[in-house]
N, C-alpha and C. Protein backbone atom coordinates (compact mmCIF):
# COMPACT_ATOMS: atom_id res chain seq x y z
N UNK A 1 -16.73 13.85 -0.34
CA UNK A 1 -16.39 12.43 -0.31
C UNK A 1 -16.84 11.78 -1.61
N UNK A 2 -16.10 10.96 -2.43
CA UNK A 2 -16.11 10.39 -3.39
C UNK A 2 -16.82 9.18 -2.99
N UNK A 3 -17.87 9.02 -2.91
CA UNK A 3 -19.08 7.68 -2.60
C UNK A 3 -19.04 6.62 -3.74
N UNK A 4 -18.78 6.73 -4.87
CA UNK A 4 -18.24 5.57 -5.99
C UNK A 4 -16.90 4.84 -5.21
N UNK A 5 -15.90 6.04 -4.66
CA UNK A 5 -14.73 5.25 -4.26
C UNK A 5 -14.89 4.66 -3.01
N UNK A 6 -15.57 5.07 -2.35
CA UNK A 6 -16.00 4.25 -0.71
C UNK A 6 -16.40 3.20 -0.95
N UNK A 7 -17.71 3.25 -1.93
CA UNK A 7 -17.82 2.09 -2.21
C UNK A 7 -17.72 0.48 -2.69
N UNK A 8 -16.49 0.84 -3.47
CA UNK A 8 -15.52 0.03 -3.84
C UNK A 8 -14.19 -0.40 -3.25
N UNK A 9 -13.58 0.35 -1.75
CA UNK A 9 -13.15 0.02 -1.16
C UNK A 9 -13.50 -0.52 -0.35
N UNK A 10 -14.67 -0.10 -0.11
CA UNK A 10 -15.35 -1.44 1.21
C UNK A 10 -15.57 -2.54 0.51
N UNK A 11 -16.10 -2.90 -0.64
CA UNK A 11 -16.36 -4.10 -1.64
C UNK A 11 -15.10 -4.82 -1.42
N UNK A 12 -13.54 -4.09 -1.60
CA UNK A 12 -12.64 -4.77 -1.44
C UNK A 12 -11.93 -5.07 -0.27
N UNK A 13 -12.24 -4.48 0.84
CA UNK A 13 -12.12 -4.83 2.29
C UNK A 13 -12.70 -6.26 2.48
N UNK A 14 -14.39 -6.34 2.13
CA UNK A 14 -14.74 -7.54 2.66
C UNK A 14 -14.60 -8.88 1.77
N UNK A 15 -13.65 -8.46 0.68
CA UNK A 15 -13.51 -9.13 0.09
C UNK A 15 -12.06 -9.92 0.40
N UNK A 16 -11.39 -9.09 1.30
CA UNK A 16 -10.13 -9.78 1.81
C UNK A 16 -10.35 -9.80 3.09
N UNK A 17 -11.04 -9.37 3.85
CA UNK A 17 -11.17 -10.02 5.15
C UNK A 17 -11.93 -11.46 5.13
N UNK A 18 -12.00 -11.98 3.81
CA UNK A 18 -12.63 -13.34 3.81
C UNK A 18 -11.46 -14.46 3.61
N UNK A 19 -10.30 -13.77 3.51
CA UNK A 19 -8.91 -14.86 4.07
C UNK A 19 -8.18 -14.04 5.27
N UNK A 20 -9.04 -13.15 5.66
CA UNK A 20 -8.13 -12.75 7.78
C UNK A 20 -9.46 -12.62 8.57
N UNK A 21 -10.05 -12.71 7.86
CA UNK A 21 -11.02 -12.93 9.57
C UNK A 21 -10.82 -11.97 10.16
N UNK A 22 -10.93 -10.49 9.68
CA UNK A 22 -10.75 -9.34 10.51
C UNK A 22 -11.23 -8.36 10.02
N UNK A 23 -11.65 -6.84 10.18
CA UNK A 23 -11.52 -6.09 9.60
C UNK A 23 -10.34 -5.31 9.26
N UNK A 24 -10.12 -5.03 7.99
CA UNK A 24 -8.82 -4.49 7.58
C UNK A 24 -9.15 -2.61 6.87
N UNK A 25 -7.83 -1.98 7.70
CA UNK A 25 -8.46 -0.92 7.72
C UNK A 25 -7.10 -0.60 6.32
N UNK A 26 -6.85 1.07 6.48
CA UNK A 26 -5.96 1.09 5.20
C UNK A 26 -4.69 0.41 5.80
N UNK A 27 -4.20 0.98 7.15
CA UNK A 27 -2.87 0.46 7.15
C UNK A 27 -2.73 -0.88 7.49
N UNK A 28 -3.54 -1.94 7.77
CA UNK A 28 -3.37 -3.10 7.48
C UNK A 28 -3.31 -3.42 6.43
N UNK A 29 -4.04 -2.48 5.25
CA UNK A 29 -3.75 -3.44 3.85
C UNK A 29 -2.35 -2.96 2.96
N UNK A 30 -2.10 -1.65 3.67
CA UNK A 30 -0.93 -1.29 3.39
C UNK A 30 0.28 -2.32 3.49
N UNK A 31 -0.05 -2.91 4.89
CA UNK A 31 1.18 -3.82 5.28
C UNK A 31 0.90 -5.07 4.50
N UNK A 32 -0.02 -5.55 4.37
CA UNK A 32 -0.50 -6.74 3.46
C UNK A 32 0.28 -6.67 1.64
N UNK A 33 0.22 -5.37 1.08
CA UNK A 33 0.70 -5.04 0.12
C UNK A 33 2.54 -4.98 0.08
N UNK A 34 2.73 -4.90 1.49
CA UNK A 34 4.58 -4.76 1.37
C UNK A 34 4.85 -5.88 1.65
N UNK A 35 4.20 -6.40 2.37
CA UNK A 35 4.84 -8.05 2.69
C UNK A 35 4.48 -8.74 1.42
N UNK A 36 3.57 -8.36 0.35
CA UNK A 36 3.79 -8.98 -0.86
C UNK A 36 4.59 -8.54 -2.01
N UNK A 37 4.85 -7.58 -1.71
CA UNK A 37 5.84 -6.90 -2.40
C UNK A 37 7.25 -7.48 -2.18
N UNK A 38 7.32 -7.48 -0.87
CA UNK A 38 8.48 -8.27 -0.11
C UNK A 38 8.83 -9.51 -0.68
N UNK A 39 8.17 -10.02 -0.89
CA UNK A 39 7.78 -11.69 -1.41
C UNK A 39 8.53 -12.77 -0.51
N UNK A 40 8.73 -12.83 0.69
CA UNK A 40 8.81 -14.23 1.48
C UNK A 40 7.95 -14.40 2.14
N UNK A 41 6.97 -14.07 2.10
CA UNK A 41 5.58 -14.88 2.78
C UNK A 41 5.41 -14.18 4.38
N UNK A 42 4.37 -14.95 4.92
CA UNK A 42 4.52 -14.52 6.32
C UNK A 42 5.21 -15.02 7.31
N UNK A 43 5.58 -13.76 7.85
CA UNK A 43 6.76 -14.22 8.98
C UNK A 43 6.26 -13.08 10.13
N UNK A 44 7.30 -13.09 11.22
CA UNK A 44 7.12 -12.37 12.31
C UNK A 44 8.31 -11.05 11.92
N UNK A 45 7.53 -9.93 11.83
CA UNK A 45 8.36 -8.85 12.00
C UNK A 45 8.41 -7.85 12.88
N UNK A 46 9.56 -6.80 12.99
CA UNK A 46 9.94 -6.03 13.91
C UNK A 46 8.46 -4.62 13.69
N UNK A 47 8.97 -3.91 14.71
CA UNK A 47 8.03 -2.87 14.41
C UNK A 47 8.71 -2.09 13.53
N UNK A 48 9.97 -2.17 13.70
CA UNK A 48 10.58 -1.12 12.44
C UNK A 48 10.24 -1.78 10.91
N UNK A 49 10.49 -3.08 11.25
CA UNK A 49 9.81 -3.84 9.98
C UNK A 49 8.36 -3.76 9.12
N UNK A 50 7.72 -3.14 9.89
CA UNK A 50 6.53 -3.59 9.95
C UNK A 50 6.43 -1.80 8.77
N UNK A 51 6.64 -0.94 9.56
CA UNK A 51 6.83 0.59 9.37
C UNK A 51 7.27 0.88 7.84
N UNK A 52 8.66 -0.39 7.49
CA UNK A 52 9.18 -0.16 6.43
C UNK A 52 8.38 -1.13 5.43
N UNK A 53 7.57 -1.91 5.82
CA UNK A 53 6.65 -2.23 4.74
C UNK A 53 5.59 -2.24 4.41
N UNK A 54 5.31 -0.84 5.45
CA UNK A 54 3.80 -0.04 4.61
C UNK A 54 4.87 1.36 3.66
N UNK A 55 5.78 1.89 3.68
CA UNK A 55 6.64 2.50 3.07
C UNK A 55 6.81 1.54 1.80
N UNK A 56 7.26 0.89 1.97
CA UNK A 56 7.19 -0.01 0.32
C UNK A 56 6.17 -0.41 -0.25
N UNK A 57 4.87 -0.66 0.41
CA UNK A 57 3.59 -0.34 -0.33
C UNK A 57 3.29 0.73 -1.00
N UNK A 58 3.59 1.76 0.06
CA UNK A 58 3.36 3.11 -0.56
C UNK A 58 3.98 3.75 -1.92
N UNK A 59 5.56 3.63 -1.59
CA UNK A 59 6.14 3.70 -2.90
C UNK A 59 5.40 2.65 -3.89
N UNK A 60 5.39 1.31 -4.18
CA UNK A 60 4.89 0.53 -4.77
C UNK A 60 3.38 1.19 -5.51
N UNK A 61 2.71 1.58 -4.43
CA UNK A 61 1.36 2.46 -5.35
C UNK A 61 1.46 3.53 -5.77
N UNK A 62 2.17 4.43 -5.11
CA UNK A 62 2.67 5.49 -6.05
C UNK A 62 3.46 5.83 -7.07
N UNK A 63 4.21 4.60 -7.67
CA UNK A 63 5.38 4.35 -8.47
C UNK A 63 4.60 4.50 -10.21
N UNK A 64 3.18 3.72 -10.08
CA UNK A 64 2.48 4.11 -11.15
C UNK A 64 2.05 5.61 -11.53
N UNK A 65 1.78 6.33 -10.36
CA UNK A 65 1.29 7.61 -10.66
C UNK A 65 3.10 8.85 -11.22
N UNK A 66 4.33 7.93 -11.15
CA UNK A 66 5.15 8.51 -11.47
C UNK A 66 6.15 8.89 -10.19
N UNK A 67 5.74 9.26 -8.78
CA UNK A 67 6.17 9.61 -7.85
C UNK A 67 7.44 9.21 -7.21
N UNK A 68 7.65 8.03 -7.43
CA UNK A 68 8.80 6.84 -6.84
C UNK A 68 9.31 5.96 -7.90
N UNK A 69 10.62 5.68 -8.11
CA UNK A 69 10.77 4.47 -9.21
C UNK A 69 11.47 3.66 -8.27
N UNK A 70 11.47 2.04 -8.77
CA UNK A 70 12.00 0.96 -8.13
C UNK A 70 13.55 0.92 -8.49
N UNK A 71 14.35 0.66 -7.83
CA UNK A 71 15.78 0.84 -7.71
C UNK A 71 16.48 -0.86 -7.66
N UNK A 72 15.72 -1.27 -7.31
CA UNK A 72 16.09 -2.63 -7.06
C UNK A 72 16.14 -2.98 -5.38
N UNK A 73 16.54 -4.12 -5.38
CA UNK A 73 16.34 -5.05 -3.66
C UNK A 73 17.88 -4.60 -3.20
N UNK A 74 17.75 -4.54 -2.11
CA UNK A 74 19.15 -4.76 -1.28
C UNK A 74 19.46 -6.38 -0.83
N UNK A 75 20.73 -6.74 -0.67
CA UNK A 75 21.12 -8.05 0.09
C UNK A 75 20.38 -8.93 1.00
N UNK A 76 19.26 -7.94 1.37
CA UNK A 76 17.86 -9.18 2.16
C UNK A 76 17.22 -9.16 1.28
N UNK A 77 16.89 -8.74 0.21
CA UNK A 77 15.54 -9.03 -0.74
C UNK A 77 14.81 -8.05 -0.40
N UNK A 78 15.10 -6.83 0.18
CA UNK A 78 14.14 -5.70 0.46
C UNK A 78 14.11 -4.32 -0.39
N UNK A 79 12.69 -4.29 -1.54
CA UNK A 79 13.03 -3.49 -2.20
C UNK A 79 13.72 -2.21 -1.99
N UNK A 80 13.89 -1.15 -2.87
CA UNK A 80 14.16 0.51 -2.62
C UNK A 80 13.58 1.20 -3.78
N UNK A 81 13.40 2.01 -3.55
CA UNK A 81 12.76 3.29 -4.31
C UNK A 81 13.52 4.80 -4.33
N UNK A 82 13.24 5.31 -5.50
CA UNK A 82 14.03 6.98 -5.40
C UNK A 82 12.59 7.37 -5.22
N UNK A 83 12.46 8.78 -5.00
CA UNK A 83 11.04 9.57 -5.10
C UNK A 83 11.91 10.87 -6.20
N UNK A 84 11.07 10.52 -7.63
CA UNK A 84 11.18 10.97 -9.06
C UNK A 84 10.52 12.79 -8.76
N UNK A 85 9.23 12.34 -8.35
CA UNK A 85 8.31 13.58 -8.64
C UNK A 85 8.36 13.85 -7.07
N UNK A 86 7.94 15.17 -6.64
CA UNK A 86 7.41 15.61 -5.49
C UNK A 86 6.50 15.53 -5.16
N UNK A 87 5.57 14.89 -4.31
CA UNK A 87 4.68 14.78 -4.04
C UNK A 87 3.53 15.89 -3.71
N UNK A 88 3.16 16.36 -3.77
CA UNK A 88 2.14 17.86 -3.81
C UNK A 88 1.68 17.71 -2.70
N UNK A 89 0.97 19.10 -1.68
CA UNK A 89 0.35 19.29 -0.81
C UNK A 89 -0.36 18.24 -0.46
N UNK A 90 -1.20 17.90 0.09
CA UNK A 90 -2.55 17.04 0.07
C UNK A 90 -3.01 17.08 1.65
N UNK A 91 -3.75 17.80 2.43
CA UNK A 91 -4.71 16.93 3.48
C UNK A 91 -4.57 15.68 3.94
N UNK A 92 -5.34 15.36 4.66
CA UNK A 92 -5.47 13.99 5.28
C UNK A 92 -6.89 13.21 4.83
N UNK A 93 -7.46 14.24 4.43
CA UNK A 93 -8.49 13.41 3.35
C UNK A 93 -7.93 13.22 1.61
N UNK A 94 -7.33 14.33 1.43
CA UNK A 94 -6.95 13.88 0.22
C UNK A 94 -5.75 12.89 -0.16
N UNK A 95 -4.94 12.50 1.32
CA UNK A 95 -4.03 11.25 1.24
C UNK A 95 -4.54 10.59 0.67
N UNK A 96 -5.53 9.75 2.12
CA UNK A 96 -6.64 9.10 2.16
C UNK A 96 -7.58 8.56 0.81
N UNK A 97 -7.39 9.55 0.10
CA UNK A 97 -8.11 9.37 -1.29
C UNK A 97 -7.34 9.02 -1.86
N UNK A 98 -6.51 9.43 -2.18
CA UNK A 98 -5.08 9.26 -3.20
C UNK A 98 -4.67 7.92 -2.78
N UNK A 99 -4.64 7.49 -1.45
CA UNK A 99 -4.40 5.94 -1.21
C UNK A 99 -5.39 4.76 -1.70
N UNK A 100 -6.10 5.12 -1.09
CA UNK A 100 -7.43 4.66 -1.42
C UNK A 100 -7.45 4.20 -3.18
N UNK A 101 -7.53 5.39 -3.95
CA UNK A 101 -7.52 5.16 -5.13
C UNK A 101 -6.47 4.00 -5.48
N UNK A 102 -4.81 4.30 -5.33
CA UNK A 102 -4.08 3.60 -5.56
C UNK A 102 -3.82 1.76 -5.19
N UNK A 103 -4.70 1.57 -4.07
CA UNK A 103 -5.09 0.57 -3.55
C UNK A 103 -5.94 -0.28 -4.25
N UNK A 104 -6.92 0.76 -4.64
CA UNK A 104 -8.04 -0.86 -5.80
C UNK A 104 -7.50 -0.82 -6.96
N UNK A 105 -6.27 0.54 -7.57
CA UNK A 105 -5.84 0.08 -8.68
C UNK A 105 -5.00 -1.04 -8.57
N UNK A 106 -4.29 -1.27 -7.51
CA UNK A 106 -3.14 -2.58 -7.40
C UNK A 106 -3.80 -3.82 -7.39
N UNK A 107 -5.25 -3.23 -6.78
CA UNK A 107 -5.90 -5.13 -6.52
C UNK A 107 -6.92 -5.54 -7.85
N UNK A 108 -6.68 -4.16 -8.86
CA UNK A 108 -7.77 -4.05 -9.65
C UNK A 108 -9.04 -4.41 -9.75
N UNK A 109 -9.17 -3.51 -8.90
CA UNK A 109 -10.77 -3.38 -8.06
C UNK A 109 -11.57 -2.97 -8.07
């Protein structure tokens, strides 16, 4: 376990649970990141909605490491992505990390 990076993700957890009043785990901030990505603010979405915009977070953080490029919005304003590179093996800790990482780079953290 990378204890520099724990540590700085929790720094940035409680640093945004100080506008939700909650604890926010990854896939809440995942979804927090697509609905800003999204850019119309908050609204009420579907669960499929919800699904497709931790997917556009994801692309969105992985787009720097090369993995995904942005394609442009469709007719609702909802981005798209190709996936460029293949994504390599990885665990569920090394997601986890790899998210993680990509996460305080977006909030530059």
């Amino acid at each position: 376990m990378d204890i520099d990076l724990e540590l700085r993700f929790k720094k940035l957890q409680k640093e945004l649970e100080k506008n939700f009043s909650e604890e926010l785990d990854v896939t809440a901030i995942l979804f927090l990141i697509g609905v800003q990505e999204l850019g119309k603010g908050v609204q009420k979405f579907s669960k499929q909605e919800k699904t497709e915009l931790i997917h556009v977070a994801i692309c969105t953080l992985l787009e720097k490491s090369g993995f995904y490029t942005f394609i442009g919005k469709d007719e609702d304003g909802w981005p798209h992505f190709k996936l460029t590179k293949k994504l390599p093996y990885l665990d569920d800790k090394e997601q986890k990390h790899l998210i993680k990482e990509a996460i305080l780079d977006y909030f530059e953290f």
